[in-house]
Protein backbone atom coordinates (compact mmCIF):
# COMPACT_ATOMS: atom_id res chain seq x y z
CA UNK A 1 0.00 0.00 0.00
CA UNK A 2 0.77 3.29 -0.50
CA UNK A 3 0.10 6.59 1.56
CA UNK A 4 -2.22 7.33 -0.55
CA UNK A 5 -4.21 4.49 -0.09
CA UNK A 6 -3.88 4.33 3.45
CA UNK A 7 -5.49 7.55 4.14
CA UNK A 8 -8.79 6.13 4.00
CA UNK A 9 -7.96 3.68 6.57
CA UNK A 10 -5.77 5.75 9.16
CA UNK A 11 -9.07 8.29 8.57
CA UNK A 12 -11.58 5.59 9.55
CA UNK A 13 -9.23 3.65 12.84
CA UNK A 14 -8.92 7.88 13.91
CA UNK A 15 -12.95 8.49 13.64
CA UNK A 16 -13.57 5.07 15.25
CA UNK A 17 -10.69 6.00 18.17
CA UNK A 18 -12.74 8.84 18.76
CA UNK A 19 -15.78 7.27 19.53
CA UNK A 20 -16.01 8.55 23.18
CA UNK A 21 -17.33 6.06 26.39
CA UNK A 22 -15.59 8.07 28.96
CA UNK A 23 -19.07 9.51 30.36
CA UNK A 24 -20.21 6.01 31.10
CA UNK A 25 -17.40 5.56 33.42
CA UNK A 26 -18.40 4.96 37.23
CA UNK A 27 -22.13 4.33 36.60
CA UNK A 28 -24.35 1.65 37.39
CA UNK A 29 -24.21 -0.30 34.27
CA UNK A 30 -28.38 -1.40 33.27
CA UNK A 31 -30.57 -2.15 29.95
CA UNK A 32 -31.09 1.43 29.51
CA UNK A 33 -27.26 2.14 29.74
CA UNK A 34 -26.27 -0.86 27.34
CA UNK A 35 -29.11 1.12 24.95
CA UNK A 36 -27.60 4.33 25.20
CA UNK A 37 -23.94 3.37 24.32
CA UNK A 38 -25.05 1.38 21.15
CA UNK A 39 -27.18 4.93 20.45
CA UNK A 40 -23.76 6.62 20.77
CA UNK A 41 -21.88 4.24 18.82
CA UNK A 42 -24.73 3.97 15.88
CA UNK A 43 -24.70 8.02 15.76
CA UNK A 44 -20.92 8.38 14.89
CA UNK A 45 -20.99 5.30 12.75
CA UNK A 46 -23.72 6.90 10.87
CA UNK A 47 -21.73 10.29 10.47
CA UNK A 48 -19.27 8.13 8.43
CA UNK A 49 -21.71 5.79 6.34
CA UNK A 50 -21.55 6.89 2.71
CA UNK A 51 -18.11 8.30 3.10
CA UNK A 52 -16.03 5.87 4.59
CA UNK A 53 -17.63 2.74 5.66
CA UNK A 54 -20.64 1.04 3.42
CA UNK A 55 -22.60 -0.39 6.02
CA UNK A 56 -22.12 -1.09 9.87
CA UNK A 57 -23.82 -3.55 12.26
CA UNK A 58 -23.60 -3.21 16.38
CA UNK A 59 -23.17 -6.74 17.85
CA UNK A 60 -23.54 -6.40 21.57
CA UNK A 61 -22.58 -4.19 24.52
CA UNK A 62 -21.94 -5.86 27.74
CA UNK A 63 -20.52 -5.17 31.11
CA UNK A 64 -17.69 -7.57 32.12
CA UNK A 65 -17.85 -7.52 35.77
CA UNK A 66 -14.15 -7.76 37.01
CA UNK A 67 -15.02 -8.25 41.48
CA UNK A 68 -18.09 -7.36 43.00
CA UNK A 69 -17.76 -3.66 42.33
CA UNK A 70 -16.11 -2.55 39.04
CA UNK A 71 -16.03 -3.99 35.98
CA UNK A 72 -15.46 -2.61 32.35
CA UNK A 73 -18.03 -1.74 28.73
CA UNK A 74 -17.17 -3.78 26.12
CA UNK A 75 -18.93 -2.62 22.33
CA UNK A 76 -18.29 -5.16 20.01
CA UNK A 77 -19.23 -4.01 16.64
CA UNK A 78 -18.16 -4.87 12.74
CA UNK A 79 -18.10 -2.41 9.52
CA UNK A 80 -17.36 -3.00 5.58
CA UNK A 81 -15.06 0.05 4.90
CA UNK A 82 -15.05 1.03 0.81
CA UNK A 83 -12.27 -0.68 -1.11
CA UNK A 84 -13.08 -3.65 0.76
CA UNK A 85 -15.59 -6.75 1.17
CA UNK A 86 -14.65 -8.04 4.42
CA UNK A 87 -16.40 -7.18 7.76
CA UNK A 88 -13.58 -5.60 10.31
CA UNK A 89 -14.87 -6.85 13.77
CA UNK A 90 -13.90 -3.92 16.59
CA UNK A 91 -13.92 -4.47 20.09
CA UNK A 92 -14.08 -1.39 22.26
CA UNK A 93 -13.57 -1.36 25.53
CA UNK A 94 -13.66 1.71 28.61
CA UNK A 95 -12.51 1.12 32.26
């Protein structure tokens, strides 16, 4: 590959880096919550269908509980980026 042809990619990995979780940090993890992060996640994947990716899907979000009181999000989601026909599968995880 050259630069050129990167761009697309290091464009897409930057726009999916920013995909913020941060303000679900130190709350009670519930339905609702799960719902709102695959809301966030849908809204900025939208922003880049049609430029970058063709189509997106949101597998799960789940809480892994790591002792009694904390834990971390994991969003496991996959996209079809343009100039491609595979699925990339992206796991996304906040402390």
């Amino acid at each position: 590959y050259t630069p050129r042809t990167l761009f697309p990619y290091t464009t897409l990995f930057r726009s999916i880096k920013s995909i913020d979780m941060s303000k679900y940090k130190g709350k009670l993890f519930t339905p609702y919550t799960s719902m709102q992060i695959k809301d966030d996640i849908t809204k900025s994947l939208n922003r880049l269908k049609g430029k970058l990716i063709k189509k997106y899907h949101v597998n799960k979000v789940i809480f892994k509980k790591t002792d009694e009181s904390s834990g971390y999000i994991i969003a496991d989601y996959s996209i079809v980026p343009y100039g491609t026909i595979e699925d990339i599968n992206i796991i996304m995880g906040a402390v």
